[in-house]
Protein backbone atom coordinates (compact mmCIF):
# COMPACT_ATOMS: atom_id res chain seq x y z
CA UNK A 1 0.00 0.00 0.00
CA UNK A 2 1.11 3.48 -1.15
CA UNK A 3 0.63 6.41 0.70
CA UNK A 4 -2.92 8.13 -0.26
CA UNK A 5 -3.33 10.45 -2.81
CA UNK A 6 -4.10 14.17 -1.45
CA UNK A 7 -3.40 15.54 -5.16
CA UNK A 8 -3.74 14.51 -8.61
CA UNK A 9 -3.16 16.87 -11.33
CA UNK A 10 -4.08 16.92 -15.02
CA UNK A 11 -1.29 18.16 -17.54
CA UNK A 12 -2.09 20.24 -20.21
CA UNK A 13 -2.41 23.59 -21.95
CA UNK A 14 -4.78 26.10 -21.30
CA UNK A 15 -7.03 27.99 -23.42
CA UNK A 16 -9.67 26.68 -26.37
CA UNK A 17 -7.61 26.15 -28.76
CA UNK A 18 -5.42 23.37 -27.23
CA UNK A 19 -8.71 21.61 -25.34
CA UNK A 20 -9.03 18.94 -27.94
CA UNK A 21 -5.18 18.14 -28.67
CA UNK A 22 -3.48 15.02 -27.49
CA UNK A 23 -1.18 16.72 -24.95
CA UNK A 24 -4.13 17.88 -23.08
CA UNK A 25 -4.79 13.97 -22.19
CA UNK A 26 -4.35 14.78 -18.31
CA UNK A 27 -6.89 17.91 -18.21
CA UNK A 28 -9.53 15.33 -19.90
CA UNK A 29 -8.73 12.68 -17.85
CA UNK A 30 -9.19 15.26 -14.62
CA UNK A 31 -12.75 16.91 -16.18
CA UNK A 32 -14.34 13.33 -16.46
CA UNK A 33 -13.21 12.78 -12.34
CA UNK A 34 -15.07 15.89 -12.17
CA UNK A 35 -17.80 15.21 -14.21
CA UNK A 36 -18.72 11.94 -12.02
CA UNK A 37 -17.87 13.42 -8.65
CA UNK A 38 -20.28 16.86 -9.12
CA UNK A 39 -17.11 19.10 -8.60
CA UNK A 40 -16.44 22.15 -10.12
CA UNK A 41 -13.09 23.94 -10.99
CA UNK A 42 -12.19 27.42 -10.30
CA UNK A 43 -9.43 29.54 -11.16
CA UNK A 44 -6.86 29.96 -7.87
CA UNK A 45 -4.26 32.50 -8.90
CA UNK A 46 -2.22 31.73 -6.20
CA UNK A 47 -1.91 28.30 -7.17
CA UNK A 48 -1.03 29.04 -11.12
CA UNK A 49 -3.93 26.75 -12.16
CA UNK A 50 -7.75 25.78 -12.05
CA UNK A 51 -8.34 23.61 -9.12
CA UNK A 52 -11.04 21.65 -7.05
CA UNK A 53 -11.84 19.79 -4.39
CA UNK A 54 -13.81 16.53 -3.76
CA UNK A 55 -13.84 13.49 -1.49
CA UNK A 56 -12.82 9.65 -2.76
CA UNK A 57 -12.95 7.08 -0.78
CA UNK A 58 -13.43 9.10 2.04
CA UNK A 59 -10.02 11.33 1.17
CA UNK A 60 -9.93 14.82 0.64
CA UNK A 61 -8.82 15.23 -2.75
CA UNK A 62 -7.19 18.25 -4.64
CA UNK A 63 -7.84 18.58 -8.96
CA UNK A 64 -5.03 20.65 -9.90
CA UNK A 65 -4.61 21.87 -14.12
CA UNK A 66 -2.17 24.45 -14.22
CA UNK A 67 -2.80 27.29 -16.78
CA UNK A 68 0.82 27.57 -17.30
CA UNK A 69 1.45 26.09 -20.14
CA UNK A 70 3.15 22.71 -20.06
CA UNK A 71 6.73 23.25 -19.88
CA UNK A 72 6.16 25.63 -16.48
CA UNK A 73 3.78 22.96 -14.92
CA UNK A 74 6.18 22.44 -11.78
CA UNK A 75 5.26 26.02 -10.69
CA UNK A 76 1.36 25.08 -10.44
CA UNK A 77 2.07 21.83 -8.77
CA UNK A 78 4.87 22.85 -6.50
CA UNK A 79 2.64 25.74 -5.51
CA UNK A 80 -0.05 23.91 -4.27
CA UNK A 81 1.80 21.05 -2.85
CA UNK A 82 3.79 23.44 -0.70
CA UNK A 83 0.70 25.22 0.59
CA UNK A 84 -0.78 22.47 1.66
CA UNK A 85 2.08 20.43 3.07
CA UNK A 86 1.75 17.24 0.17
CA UNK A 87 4.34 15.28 -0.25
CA UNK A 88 5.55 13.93 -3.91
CA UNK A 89 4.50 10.62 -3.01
CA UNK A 90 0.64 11.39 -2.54
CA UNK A 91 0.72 13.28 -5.83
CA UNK A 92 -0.76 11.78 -9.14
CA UNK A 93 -0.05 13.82 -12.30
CA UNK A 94 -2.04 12.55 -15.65
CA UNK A 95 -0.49 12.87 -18.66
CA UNK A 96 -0.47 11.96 -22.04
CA UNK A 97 2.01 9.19 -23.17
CA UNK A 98 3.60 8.81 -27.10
CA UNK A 99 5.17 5.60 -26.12
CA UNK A 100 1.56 3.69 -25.20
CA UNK A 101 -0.80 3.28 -28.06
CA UNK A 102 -3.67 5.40 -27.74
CA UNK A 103 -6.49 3.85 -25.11
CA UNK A 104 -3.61 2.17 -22.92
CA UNK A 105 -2.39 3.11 -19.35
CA UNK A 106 0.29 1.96 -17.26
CA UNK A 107 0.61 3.78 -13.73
CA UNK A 108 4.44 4.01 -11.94
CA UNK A 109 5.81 5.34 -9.36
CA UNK A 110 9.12 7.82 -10.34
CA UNK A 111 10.82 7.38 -13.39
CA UNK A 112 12.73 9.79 -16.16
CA UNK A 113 10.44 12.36 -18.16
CA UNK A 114 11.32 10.86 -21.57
CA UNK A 115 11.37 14.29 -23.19
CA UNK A 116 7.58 15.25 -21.74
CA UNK A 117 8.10 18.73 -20.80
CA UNK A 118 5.53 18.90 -18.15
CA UNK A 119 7.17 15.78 -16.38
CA UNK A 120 10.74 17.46 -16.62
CA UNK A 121 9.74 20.73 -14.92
CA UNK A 122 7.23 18.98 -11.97
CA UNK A 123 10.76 16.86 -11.25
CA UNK A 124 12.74 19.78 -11.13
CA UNK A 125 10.67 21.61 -8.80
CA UNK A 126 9.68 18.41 -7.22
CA UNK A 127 11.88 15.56 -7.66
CA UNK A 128 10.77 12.06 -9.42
CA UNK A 129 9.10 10.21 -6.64
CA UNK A 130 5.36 11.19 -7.38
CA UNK A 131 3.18 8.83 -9.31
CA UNK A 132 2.25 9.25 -12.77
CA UNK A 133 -1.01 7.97 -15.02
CA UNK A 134 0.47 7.76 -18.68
CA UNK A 135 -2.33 8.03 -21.21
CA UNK A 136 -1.28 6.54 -24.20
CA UNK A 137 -1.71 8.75 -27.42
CA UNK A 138 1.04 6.96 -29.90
CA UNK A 139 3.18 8.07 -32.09
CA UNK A 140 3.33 10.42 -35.30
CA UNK A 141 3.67 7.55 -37.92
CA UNK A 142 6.78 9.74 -39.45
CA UNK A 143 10.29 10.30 -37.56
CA UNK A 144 10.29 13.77 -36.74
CA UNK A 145 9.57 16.61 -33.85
CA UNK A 146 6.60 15.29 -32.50
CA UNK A 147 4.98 18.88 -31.49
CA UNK A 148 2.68 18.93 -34.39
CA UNK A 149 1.33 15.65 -33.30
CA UNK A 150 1.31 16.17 -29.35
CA UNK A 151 -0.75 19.48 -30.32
CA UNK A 152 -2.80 18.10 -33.46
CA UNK A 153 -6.87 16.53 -32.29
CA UNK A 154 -6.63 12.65 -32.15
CA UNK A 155 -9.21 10.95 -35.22
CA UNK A 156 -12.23 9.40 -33.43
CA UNK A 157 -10.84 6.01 -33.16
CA UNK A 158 -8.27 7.50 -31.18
CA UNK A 159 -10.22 9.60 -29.23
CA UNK A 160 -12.59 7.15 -28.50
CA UNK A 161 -9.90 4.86 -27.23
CA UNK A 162 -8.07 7.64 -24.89
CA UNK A 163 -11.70 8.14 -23.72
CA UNK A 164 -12.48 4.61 -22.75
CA UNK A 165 -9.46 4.17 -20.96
CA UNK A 166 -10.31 7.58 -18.97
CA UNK A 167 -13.37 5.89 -18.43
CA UNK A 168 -11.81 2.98 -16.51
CA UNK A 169 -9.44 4.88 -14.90
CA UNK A 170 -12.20 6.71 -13.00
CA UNK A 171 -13.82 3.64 -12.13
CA UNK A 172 -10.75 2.85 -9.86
CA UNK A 173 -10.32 6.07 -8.87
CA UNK A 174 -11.22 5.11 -5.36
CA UNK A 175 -8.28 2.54 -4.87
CA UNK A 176 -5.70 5.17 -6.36
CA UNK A 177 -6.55 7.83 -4.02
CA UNK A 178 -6.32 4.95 -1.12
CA UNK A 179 -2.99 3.90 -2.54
CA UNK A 180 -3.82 0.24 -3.63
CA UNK A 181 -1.36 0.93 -6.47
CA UNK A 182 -0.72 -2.42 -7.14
CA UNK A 183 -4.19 -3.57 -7.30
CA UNK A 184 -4.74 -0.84 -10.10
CA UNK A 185 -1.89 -1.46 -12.17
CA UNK A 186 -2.82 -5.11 -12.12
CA UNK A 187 -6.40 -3.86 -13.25
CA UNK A 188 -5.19 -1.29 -15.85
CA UNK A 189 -2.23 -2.88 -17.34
CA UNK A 190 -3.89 -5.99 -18.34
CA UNK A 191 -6.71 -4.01 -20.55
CA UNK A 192 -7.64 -5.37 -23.47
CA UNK A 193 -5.55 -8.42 -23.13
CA UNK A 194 -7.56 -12.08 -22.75
């Protein structure tokens, strides 16, 4: 058993014209939590981001999406976490993945940011020991900068994939927050698989 989860935040980029593109994975999967738990964001300047709070599995929980922009994410979450005294190991951040295929997940604990620019700033403001949700969105099917792909709109299958796996990753929302990590990796990593 893992420590519980006091926040989990949702990487992405602010403002309408980014709300549909694959690097805004974490700020979808955060707005369906929301969605099912009847909470409602609001803008905390103080905290760099759009936050709110709810209780899972009996744990009060902090939404965090930093309006930032991605590669200054570590301000938002550092913010809040000092403020309210959370350490790096109850923090969650959501975010999308180019090295899962779209509609897989695999949760860790630590690890390097392989390039995501979010991931490198929370560890430098941070360190690497908070959990992550990876949200698979694939690759470009080029070589290449993969910018133009991280910020292009998934097709439908794709979408409909990421969403599905947002889907069950709300449904065992409960055990995250109560740190049965092992439980839900067990759940999540073995989607789709007979």
């Amino acid at each position: 058993m893992s420590e519980p989860i006091s926040l989990i935040v949702g990487l992405g980029n602010p403002g309408a014209e980014y709300e549909t593109t694959r690097h805004n994975a974490g700020f979808w999967f955060l707005e369906q939590i929301a969605r099912q738990s009847g909470a409602s964001f609001r803008v905390e300047s103080k905290f760099h981001g759009i936050v709110a709070k709810l209780q899972i599995s009996g744990e009060s929980v902090w939404l965090l999406k930093p309006t930032t922009f991605m590669n200054r994410s570590g301000q938002s979450v550092a913010a809040l976490a000092s403020y309210y005294k959370i350490s790096p190991t109850s923090i969650l951040v959501a975010h999308d993945e180019l090295d899962l295929p779209p509609g897989e997940l695999r949760l860790k604990l630590g690890g390097g940011h392989a390039g995501h620019n979010g991931l490198r700033d929370i560890t430098a403001h941070l360190g690497a020991g908070f959990h992550r949700l990876r949200i698979g969105i694939g690759r470009p099917g080029k070589p290449g900068p993969v910018v133009d792909y991280v910020l292009g709109t998934p097709g439908k299958m794709d979408r409909a994939a990421i969403e599905n796996a947002l889907d069950d990753a709300d449904r065992v929302i409960d055990q995250i927050v109560s740190g049965e990590m092992q439980k839900v990796m067990n759940r999540l990593h073995s989607r789709g698989k007979a």
